[in-house]
PDB file of N, CA and C in Angstrom:
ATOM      1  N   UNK A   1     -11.717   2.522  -4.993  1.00  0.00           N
ATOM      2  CA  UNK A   1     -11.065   3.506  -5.833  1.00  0.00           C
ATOM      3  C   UNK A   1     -10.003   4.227  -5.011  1.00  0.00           C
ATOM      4  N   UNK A   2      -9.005   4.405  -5.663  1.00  0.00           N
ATOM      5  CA  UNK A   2      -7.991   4.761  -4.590  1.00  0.00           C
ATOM      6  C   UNK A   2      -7.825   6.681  -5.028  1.00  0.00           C
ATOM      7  N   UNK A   3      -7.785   7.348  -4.080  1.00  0.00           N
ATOM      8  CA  UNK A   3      -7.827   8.799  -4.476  1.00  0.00           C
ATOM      9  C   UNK A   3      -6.711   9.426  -4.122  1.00  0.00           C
ATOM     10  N   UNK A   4      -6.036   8.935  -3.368  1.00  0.00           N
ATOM     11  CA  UNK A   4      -3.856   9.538  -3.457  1.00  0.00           C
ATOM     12  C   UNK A   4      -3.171   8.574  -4.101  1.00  0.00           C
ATOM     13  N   UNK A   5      -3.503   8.684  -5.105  1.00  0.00           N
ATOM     14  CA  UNK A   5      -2.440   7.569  -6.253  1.00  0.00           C
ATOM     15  C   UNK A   5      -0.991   8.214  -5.953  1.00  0.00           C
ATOM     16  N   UNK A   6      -0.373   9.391  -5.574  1.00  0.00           N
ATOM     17  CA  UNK A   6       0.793   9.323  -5.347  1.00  0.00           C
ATOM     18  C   UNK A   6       1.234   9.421  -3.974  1.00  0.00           C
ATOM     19  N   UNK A   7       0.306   9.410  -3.295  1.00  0.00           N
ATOM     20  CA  UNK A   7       0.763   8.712  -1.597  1.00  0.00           C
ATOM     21  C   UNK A   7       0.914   7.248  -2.246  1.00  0.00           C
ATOM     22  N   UNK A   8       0.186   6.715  -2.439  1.00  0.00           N
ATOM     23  CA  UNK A   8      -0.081   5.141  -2.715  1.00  0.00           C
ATOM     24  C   UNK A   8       1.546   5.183  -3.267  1.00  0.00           C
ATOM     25  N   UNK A   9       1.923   5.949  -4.164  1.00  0.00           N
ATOM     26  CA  UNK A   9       3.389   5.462  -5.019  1.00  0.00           C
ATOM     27  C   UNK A   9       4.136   5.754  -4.184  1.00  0.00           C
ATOM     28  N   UNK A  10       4.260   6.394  -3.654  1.00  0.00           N
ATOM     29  CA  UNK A  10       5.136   6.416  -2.517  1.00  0.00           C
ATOM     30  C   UNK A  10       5.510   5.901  -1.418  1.00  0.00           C
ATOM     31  N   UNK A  11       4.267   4.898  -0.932  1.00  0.00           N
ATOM     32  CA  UNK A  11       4.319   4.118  -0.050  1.00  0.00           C
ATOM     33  C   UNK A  11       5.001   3.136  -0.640  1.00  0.00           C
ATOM     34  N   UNK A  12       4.603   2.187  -1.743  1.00  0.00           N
ATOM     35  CA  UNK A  12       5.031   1.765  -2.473  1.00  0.00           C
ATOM     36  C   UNK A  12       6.540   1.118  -2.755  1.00  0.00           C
ATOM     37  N   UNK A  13       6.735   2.693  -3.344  1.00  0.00           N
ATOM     38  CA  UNK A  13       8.098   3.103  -3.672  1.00  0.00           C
ATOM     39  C   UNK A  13       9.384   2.518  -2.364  1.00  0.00           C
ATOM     40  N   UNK A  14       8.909   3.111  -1.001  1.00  0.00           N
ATOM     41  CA  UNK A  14       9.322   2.971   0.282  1.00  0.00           C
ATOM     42  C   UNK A  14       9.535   1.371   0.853  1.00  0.00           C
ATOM     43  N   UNK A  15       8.693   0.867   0.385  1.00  0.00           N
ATOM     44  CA  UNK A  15       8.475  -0.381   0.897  1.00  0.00           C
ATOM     45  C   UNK A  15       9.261  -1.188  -0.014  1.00  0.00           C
ATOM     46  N   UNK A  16       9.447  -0.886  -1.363  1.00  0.00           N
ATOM     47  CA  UNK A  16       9.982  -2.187  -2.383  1.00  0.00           C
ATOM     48  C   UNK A  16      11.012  -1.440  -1.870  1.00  0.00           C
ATOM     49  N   UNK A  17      12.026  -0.477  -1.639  1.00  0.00           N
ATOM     50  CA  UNK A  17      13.127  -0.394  -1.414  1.00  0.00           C
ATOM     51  C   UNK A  17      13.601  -1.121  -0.140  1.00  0.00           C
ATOM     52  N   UNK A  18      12.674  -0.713   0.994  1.00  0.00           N
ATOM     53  CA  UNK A  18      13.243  -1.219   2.541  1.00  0.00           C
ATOM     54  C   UNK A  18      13.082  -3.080   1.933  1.00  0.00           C
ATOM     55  N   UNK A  19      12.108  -3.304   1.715  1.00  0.00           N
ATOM     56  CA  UNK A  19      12.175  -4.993   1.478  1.00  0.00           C
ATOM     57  C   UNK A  19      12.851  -5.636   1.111  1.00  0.00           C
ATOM     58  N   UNK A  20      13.389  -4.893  -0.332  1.00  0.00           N
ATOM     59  CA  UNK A  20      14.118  -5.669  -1.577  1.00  0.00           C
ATOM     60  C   UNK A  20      13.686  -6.175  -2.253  1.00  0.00           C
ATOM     61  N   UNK A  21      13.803  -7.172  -3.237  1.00  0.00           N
ATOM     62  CA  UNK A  21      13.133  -7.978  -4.247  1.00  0.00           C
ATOM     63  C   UNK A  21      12.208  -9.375  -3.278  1.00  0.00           C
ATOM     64  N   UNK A  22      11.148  -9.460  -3.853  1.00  0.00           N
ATOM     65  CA  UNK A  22      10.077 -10.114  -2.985  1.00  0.00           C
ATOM     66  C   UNK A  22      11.104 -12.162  -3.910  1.00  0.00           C
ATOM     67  N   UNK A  23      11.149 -12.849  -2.766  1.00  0.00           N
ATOM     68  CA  UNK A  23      11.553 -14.463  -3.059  1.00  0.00           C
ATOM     69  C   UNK A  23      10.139 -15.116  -3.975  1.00  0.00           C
ATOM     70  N   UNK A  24      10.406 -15.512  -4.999  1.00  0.00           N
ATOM     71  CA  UNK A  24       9.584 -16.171  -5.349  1.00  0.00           C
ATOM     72  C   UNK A  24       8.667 -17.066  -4.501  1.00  0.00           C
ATOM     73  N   UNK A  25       9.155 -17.729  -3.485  1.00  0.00           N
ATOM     74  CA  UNK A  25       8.130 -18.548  -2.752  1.00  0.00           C
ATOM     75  C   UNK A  25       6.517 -17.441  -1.982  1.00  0.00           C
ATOM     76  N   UNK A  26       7.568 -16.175  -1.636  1.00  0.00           N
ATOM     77  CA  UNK A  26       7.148 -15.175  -0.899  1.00  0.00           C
ATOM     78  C   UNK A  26       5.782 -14.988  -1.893  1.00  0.00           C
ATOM     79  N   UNK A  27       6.305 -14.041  -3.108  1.00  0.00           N
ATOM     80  CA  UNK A  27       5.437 -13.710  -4.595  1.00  0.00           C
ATOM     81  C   UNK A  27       3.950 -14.639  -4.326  1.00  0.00           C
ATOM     82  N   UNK A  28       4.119 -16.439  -4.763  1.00  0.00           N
ATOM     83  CA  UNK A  28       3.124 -16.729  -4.798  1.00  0.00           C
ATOM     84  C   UNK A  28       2.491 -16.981  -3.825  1.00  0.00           C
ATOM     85  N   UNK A  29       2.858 -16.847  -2.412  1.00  0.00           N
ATOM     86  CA  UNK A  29       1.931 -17.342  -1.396  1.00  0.00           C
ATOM     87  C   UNK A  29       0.740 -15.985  -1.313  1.00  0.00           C
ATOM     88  N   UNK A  30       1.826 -14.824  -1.309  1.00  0.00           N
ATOM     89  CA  UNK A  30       0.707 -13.307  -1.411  1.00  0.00           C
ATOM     90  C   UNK A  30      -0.230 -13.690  -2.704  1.00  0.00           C
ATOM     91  N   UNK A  31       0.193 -13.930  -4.129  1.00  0.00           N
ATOM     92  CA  UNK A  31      -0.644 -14.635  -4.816  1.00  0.00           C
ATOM     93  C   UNK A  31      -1.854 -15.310  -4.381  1.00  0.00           C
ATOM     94  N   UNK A  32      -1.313 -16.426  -4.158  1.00  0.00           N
ATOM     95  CA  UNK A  32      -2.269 -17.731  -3.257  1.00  0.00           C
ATOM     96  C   UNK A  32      -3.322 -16.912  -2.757  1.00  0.00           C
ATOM     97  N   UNK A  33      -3.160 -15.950  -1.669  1.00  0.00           N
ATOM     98  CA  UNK A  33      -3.979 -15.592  -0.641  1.00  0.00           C
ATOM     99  C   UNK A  33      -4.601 -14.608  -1.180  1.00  0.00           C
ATOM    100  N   UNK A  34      -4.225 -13.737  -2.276  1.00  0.00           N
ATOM    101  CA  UNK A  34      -5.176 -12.794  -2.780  1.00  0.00           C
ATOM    102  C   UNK A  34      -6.152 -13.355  -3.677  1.00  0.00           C
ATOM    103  N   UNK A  35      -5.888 -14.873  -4.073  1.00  0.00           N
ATOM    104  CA  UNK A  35      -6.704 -15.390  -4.659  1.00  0.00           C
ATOM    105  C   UNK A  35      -7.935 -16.315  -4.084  1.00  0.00           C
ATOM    106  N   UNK A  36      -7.488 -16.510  -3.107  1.00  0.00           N
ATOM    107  CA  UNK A  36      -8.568 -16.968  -2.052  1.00  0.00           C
ATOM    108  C   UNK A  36      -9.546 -16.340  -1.710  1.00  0.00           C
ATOM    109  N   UNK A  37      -8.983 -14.960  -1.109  1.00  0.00           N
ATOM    110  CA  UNK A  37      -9.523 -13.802  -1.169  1.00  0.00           C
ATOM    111  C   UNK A  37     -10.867 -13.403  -1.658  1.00  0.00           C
ATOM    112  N   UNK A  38     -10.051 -13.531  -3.500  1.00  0.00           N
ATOM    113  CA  UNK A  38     -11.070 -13.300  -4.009  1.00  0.00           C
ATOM    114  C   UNK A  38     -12.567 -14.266  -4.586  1.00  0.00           C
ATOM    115  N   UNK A  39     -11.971 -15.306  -4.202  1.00  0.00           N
ATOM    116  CA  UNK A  39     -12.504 -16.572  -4.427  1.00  0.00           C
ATOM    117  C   UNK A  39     -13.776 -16.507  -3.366  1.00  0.00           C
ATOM    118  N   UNK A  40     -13.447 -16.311  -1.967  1.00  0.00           N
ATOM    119  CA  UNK A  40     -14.571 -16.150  -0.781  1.00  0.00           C
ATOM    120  C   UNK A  40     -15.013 -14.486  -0.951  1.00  0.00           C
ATOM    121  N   UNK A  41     -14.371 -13.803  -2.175  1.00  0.00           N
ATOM    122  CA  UNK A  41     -15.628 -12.774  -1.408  1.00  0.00           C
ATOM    123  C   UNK A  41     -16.650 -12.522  -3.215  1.00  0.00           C
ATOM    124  N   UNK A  42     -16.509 -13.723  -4.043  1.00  0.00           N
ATOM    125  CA  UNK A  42     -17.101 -14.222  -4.772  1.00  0.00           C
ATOM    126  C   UNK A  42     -17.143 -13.666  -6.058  1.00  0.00           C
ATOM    127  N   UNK A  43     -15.691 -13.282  -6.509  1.00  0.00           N
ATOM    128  CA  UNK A  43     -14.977 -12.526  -7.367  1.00  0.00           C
ATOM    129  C   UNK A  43     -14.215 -13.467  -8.479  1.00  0.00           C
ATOM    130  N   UNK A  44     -14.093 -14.793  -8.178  1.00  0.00           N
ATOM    131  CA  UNK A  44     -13.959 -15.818  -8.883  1.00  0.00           C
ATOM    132  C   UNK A  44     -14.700 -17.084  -8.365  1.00  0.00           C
ATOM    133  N   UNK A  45     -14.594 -18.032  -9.541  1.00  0.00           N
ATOM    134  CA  UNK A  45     -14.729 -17.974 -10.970  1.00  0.00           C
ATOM    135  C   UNK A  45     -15.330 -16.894 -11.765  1.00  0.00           C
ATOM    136  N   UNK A  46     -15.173 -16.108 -12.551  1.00  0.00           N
ATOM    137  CA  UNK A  46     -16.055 -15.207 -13.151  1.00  0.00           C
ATOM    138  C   UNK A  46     -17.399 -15.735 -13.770  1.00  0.00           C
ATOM    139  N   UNK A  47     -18.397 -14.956 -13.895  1.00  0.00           N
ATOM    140  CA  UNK A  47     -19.516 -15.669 -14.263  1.00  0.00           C
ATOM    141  C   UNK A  47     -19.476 -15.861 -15.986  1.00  0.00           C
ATOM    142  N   UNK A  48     -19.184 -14.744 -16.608  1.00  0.00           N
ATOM    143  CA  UNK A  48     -18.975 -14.117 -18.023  1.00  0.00           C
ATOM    144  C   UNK A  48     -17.436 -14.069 -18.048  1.00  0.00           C
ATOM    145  N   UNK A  49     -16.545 -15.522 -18.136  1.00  0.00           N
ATOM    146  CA  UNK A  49     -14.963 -14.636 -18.558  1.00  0.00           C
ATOM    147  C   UNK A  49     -15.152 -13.442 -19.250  1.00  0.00           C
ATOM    148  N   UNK A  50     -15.572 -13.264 -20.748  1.00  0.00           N
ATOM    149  CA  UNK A  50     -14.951 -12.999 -21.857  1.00  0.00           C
ATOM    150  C   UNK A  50     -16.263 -11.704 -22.028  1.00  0.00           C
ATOM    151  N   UNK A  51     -17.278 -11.485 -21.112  1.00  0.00           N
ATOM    152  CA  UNK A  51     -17.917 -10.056 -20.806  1.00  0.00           C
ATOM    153  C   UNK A  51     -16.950  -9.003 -20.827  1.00  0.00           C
ATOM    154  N   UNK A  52     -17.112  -7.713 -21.675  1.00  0.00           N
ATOM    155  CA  UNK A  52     -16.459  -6.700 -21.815  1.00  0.00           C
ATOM    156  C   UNK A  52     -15.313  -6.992 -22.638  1.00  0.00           C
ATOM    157  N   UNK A  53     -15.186  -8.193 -23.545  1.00  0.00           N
ATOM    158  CA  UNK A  53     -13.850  -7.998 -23.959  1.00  0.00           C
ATOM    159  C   UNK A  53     -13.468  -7.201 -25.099  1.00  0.00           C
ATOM    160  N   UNK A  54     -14.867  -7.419 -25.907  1.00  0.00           N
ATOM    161  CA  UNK A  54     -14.609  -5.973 -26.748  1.00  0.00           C
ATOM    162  C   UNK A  54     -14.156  -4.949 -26.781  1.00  0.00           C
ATOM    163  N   UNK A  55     -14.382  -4.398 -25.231  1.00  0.00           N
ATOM    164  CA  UNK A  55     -14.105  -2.884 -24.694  1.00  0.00           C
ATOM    165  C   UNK A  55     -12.475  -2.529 -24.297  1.00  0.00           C
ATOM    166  N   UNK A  56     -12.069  -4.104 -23.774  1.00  0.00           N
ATOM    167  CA  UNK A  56     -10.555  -4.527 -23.408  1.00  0.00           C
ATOM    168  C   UNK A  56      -9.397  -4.238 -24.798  1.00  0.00           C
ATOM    169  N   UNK A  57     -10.323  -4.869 -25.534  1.00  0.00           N
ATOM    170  CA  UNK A  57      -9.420  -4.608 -26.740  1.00  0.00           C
ATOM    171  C   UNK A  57      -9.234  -3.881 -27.510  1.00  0.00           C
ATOM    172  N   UNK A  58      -9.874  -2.832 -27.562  1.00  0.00           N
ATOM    173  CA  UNK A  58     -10.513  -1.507 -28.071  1.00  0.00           C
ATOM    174  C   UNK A  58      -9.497  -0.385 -27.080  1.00  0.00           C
ATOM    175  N   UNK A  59      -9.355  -0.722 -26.006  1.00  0.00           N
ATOM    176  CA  UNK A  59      -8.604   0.433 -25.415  1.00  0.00           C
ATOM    177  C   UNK A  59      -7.180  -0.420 -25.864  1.00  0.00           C
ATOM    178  N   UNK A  60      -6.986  -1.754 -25.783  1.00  0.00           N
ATOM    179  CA  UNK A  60      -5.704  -2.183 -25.676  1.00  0.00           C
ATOM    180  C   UNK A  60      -5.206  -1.646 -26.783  1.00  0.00           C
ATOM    181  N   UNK A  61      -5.740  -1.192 -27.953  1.00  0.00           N
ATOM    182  CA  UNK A  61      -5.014  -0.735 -29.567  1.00  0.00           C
ATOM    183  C   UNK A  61      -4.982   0.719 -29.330  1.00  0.00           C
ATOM    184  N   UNK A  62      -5.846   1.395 -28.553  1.00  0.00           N
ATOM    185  CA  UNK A  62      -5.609   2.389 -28.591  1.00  0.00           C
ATOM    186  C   UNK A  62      -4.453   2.944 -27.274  1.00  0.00           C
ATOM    187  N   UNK A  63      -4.289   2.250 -26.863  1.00  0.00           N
ATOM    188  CA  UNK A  63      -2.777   2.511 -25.715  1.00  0.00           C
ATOM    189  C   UNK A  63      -1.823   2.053 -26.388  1.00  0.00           C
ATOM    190  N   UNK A  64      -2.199   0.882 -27.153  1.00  0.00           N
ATOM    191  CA  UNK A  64      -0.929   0.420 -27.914  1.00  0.00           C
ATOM    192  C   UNK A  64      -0.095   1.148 -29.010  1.00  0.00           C
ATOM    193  N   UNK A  65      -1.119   2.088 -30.054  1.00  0.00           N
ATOM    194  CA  UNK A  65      -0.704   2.873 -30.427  1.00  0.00           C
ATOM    195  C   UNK A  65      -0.275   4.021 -30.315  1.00  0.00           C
ATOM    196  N   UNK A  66      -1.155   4.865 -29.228  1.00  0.00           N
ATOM    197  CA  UNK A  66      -0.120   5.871 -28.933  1.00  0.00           C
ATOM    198  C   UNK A  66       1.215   5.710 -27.973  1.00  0.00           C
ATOM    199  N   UNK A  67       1.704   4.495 -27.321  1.00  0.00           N
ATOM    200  CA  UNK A  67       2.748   4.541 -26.949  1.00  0.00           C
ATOM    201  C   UNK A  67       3.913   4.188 -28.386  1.00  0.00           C
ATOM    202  N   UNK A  68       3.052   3.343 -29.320  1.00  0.00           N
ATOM    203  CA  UNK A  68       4.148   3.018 -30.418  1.00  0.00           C
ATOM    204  C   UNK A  68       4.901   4.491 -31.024  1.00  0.00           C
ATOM    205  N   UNK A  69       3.209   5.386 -31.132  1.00  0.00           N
ATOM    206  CA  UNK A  69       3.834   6.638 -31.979  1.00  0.00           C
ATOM    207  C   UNK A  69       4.927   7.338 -31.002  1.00  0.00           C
ATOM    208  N   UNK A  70       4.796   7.297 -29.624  1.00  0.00           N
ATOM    209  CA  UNK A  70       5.186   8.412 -28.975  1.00  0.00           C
ATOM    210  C   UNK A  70       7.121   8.000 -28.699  1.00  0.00           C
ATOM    211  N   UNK A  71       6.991   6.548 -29.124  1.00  0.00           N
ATOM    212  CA  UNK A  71       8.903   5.943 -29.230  1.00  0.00           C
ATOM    213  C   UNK A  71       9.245   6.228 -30.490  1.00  0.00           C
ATOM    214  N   UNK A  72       8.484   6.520 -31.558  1.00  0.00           N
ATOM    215  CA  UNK A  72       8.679   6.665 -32.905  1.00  0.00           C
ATOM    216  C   UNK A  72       9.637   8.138 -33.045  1.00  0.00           C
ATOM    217  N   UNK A  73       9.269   9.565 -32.333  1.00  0.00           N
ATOM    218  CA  UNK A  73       8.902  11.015 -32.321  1.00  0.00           C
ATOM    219  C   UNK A  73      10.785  11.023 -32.052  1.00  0.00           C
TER     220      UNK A  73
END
């Protein structure tokens, strides 16, 4: 759980500027490796894809709508 979400943005922020736009080859190898990652520390395959999806979609309408109303105003 991360608890300075705006240190975190700021680091962030700092870094995509000094870098620049990440090369696609670049993109998926960090990909690749975060997926390995998660692969050895036994985070994939999921056991239950589709566990919790009720709950997924239930917030997804309700974010979905209040951003619709709030472009509407």
């Amino acid at each position: 759980m991360i608890k300075h979400s705006v240190t975190l943005k700021k680091f962030e922020d700092n870094l995509a500027i000094k870098d620049g736009i990440i090369p696609f080859e670049k993109a998926m190898q960090i990909f690749a490796s975060l997926w390995t990652e998660a692969y050895n520390l036994g985070i994939f395959p999921l056991k239950e894809p589709l566990e919790g999806i009720e709950t997924d979609i239930r917030i997804a309408k309700i974010l979905n709508s209040c951003s619709s109303n709030y472009y509407q105003e």
